[in-house]
Protein backbone atom coordinates (compact mmCIF):
# COMPACT_ATOMS: atom_id res chain seq x y z
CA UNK A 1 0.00 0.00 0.00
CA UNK A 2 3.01 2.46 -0.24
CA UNK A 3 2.11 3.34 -3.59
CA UNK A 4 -1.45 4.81 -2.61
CA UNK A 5 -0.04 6.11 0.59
CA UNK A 6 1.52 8.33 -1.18
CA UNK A 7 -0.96 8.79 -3.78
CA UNK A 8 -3.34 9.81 -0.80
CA UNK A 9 -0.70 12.58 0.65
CA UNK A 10 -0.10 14.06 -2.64
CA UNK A 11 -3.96 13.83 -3.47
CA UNK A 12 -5.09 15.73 0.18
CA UNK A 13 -2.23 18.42 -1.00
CA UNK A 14 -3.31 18.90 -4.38
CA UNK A 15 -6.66 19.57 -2.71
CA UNK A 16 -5.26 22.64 -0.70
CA UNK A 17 -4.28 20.69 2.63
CA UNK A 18 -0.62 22.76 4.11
CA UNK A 19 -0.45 19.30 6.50
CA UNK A 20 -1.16 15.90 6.08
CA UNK A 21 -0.30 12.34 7.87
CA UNK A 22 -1.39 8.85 8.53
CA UNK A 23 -2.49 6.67 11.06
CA UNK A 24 -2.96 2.94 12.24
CA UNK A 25 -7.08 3.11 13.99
CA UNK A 26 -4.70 0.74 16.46
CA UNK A 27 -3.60 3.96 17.91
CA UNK A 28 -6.42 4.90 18.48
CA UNK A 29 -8.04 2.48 20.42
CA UNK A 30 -7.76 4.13 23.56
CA UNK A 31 -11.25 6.77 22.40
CA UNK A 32 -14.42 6.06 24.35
CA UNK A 33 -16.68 3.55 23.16
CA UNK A 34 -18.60 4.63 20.00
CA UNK A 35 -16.12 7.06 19.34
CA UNK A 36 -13.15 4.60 17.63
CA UNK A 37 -12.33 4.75 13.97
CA UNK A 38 -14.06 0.87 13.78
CA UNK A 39 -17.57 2.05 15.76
CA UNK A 40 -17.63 4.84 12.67
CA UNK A 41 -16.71 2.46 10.21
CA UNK A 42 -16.50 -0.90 10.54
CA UNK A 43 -13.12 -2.53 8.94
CA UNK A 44 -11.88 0.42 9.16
CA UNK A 45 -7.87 0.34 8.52
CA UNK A 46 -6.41 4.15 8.93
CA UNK A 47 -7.22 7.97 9.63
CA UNK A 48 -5.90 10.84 7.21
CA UNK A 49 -5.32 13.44 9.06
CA UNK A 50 -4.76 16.46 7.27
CA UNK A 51 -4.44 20.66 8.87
CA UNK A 52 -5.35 23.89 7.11
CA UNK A 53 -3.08 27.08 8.22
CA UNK A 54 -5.45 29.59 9.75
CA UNK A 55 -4.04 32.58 8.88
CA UNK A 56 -2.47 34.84 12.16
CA UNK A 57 -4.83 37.74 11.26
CA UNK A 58 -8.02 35.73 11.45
CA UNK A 59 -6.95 35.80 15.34
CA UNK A 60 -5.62 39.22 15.51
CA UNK A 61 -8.51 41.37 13.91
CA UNK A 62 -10.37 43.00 16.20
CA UNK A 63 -13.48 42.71 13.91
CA UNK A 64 -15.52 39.84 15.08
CA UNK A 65 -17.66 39.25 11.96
CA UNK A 66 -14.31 39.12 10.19
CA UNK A 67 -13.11 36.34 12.34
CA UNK A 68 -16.51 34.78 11.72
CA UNK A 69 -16.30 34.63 7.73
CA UNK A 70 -12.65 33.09 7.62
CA UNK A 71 -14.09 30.46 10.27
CA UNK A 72 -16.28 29.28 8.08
CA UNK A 73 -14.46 29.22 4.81
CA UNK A 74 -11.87 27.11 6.79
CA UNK A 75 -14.36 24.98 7.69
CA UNK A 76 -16.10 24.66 4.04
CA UNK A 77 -12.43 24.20 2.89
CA UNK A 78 -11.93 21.11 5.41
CA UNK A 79 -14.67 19.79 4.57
CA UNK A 80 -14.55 19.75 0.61
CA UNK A 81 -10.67 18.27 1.17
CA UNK A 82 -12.11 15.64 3.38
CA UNK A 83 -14.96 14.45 0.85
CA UNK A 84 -12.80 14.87 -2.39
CA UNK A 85 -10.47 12.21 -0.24
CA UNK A 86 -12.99 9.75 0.60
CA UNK A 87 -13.82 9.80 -3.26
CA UNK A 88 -10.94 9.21 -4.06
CA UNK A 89 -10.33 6.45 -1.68
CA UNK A 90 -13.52 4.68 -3.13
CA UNK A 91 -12.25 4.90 -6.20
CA UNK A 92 -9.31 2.95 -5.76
CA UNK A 93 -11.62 0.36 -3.99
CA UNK A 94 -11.80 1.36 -0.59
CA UNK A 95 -14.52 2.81 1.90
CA UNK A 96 -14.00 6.37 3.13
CA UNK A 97 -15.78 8.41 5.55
CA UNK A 98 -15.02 11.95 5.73
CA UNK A 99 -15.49 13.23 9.79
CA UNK A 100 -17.30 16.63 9.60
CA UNK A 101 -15.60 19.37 10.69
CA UNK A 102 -18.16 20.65 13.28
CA UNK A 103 -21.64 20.16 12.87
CA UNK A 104 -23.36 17.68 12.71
CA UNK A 105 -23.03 15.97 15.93
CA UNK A 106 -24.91 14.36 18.20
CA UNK A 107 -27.21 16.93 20.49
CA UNK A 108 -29.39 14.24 22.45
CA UNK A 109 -27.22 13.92 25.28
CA UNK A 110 -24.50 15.95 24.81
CA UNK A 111 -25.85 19.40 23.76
CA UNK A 112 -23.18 19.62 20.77
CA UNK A 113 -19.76 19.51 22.83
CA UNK A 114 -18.29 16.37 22.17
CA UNK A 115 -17.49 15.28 19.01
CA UNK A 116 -17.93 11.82 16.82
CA UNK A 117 -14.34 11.77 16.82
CA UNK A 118 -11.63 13.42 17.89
CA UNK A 119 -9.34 15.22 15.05
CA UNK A 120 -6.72 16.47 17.81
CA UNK A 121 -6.11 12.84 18.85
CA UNK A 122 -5.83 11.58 15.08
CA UNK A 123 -3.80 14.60 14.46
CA UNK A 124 -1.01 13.85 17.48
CA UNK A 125 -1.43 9.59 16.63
CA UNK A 126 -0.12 10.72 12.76
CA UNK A 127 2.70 13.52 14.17
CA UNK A 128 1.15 16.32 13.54
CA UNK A 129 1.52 18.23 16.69
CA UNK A 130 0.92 17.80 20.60
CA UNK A 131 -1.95 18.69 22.65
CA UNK A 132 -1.07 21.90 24.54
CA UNK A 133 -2.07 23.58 27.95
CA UNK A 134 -4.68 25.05 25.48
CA UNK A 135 -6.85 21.77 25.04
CA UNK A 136 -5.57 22.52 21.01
CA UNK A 137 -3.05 20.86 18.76
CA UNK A 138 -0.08 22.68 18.44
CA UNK A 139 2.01 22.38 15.11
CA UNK A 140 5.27 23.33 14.68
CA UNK A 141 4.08 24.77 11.45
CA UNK A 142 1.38 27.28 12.70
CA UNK A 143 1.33 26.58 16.36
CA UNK A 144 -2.27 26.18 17.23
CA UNK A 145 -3.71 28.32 14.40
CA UNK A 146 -4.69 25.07 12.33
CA UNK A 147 -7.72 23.61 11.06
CA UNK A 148 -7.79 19.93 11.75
CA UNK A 149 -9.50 16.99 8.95
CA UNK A 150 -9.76 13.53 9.44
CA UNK A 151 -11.10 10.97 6.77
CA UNK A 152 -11.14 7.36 8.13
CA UNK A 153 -10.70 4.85 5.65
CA UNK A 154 -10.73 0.82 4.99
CA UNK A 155 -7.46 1.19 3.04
CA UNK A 156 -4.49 -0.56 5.11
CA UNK A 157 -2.49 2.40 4.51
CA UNK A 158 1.51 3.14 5.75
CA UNK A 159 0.99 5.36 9.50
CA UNK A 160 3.33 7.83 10.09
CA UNK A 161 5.22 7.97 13.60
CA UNK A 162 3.31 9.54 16.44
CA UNK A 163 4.29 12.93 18.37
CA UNK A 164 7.31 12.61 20.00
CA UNK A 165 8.55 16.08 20.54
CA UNK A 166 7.75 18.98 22.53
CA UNK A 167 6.38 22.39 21.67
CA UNK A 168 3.95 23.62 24.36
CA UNK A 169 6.48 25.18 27.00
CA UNK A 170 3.32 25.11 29.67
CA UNK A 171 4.42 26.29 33.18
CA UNK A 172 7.24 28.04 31.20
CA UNK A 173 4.85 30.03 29.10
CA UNK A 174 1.39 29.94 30.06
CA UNK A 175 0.23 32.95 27.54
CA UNK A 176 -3.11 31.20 26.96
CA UNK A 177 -3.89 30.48 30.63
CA UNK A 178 -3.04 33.77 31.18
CA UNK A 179 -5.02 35.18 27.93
CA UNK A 180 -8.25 33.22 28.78
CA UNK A 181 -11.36 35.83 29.92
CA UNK A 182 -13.71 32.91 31.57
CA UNK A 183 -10.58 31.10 33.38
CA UNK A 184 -11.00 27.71 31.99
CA UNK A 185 -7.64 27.01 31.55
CA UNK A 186 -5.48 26.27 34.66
CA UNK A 187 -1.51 25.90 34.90
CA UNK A 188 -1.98 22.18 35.65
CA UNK A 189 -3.22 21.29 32.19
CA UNK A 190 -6.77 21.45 33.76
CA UNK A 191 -9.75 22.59 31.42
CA UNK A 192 -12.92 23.64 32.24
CA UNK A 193 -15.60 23.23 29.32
CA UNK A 194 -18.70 24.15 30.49
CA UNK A 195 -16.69 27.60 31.72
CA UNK A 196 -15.06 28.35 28.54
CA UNK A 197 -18.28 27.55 26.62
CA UNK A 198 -21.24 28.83 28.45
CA UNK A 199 -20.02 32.67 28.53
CA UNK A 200 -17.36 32.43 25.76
CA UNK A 201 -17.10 30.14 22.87
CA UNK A 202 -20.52 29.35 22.72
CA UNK A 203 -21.73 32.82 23.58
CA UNK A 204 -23.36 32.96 20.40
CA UNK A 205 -24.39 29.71 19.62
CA UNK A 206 -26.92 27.33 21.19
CA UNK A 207 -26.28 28.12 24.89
CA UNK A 208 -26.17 31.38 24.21
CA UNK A 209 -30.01 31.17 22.07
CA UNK A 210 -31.33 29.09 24.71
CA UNK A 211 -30.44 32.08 27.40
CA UNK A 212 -31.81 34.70 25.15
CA UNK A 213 -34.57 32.60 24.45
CA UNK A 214 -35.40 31.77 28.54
CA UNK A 215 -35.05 36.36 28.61
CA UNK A 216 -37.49 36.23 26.34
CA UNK A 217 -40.34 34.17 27.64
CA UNK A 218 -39.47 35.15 31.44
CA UNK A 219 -40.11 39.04 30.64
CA UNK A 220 -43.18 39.53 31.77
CA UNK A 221 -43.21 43.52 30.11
CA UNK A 222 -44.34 43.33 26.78
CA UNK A 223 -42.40 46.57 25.75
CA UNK A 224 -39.66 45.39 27.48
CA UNK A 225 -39.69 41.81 25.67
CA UNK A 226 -40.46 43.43 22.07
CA UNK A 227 -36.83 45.25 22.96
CA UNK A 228 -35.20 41.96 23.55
CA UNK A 229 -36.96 40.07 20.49
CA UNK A 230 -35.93 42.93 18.03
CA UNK A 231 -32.37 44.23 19.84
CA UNK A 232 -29.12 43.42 18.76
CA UNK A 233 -28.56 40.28 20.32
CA UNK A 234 -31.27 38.60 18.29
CA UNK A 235 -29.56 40.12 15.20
CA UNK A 236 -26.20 38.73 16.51
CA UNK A 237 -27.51 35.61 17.35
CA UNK A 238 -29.06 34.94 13.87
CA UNK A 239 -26.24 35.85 11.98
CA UNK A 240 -24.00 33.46 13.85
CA UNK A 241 -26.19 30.36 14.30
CA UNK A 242 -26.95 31.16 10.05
CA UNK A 243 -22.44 30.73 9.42
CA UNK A 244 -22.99 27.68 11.77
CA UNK A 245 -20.97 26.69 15.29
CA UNK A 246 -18.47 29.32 15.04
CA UNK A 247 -16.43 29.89 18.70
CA UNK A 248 -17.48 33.38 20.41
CA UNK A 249 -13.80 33.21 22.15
CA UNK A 250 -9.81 32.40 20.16
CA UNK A 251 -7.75 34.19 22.65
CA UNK A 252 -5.94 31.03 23.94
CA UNK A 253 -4.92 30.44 20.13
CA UNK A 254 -4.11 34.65 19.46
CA UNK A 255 -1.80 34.23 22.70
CA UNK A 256 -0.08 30.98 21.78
CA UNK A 257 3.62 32.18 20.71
CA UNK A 258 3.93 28.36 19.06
CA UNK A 259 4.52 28.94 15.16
CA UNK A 260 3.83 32.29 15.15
CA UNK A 261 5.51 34.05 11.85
CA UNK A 262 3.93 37.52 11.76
CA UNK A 263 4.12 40.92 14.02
């Protein structure tokens, strides 16, 4: 399988991809239940893993509907690279399944924060990067401003070596623990996701709806509640939720010093 190993790279290049690796769903057998490459796709074989650069000034502008627009197209970029793979795997004989690159995902029991699979943990099982103090995988490339793929495949094809190296500096750095506004991070690798998500990154997505949505109903003033229903927020709210799950909160990747290139 050497030959379409490298067939596969070259092809998830082609395709626009800065990063791209391989491997063995043995390495990752350590996911929770339901959440392996096999309980995705049975016989499954291997995970491409593949990482678009987000550019430094996506995380620097100030303008938040700016950062919003070049979210997305990364994401619609991941995406199309992850199908146009799993095509091509097919074609050569061989199931693929491309992993989305946010939504959909499950929201019975887990309100949208956990994932089918986890691209960080593909990502560091092929050598792309470590998992920082951030909770995010850290290139040496681009540090943690990277947009993770993953297509899982039937195709026994040649893994790369894991991570072995070391880029987050964590007590010797701690920018993004220090950077974070809801204190979710913590100096002991700790992580908090119901802190960082509630009031930050998911400011504007469904928590954030469901709490302007309880403001609503619980205002008993109707003049009051006409200004809520037609204010800003609802506006805000609408326009976000319409460019999909898009993170309210990047100032743990802005901080990160890891890969940056620009000043």
């Amino acid at each position: 399988m050497k030959d379409l190993t490298s067939a596969v790279k070259e092809w998830v290049r082609q395709k626009g991809a800065d990063l791209v690796r391989i491997s063995s769903c043995d390495s990752l057998q350590g996911a929770p239940p339901g959440h392996r490459p096999q309980d995705l796709l049975p016989g499954a074989k291997s995970v491409v893993s593949f990482g678009l650069n987000a550019l430094e000034g996506t995380f620097n502008t100030p303008v938040f509907h700016i950062y919003q627009l070049d979210y997305a197209l990364l994401r619609h970029n991941s995406n199309q690279i992850a199908y146009e793979t799993a095509r091509f795997l097919e074609g050569h004989g061989f199931y693929g399944l491309m992993i989305p690159g946010t939504l959909p995902v499950d929201m019975t029991g887990k309100k949208g924060m956990f994932g089918e699979f986890s691209h960080r943990h593909a990502a560091m099982a092929a050598g792309l990067g470590e998992i920082g103090i951030n909770q995010l995988l850290l290139t040496k490339e681009f540090g943690p401003r990277v947009w993770l793929g993953s297509i899982i495949t039937t195709a026994p094809l040649e893994p790369d070596p894991p991570w072995e190296g070391r880029l987050c500096l964590k007590e010797e750095c701690l920018q993004c623990v220090a950077a974070c506004p809801a204190q979710a991070l913590q100096a002991d690798g700790s992580f908090n996701k119901n802190r960082c998500g509630k009031d930050n990154a998911h400011r504007l997505n469904l928590s954030g709806f469901l709490r302007h949505l309880k403001n609503i109903l619980n205002e008993a003033d109707r003049e009051k509640r006409n200004k809520i229903v037609f204010g800003p927020d609802t506006w805000e709210l609408y326009q976000s939720l319409a460019m999909g799950m898009i993170p309210g909160c990047s100032q743990c990747i802005a901080a990160c010093p890891i890969g940056k290139k620009c000043r």
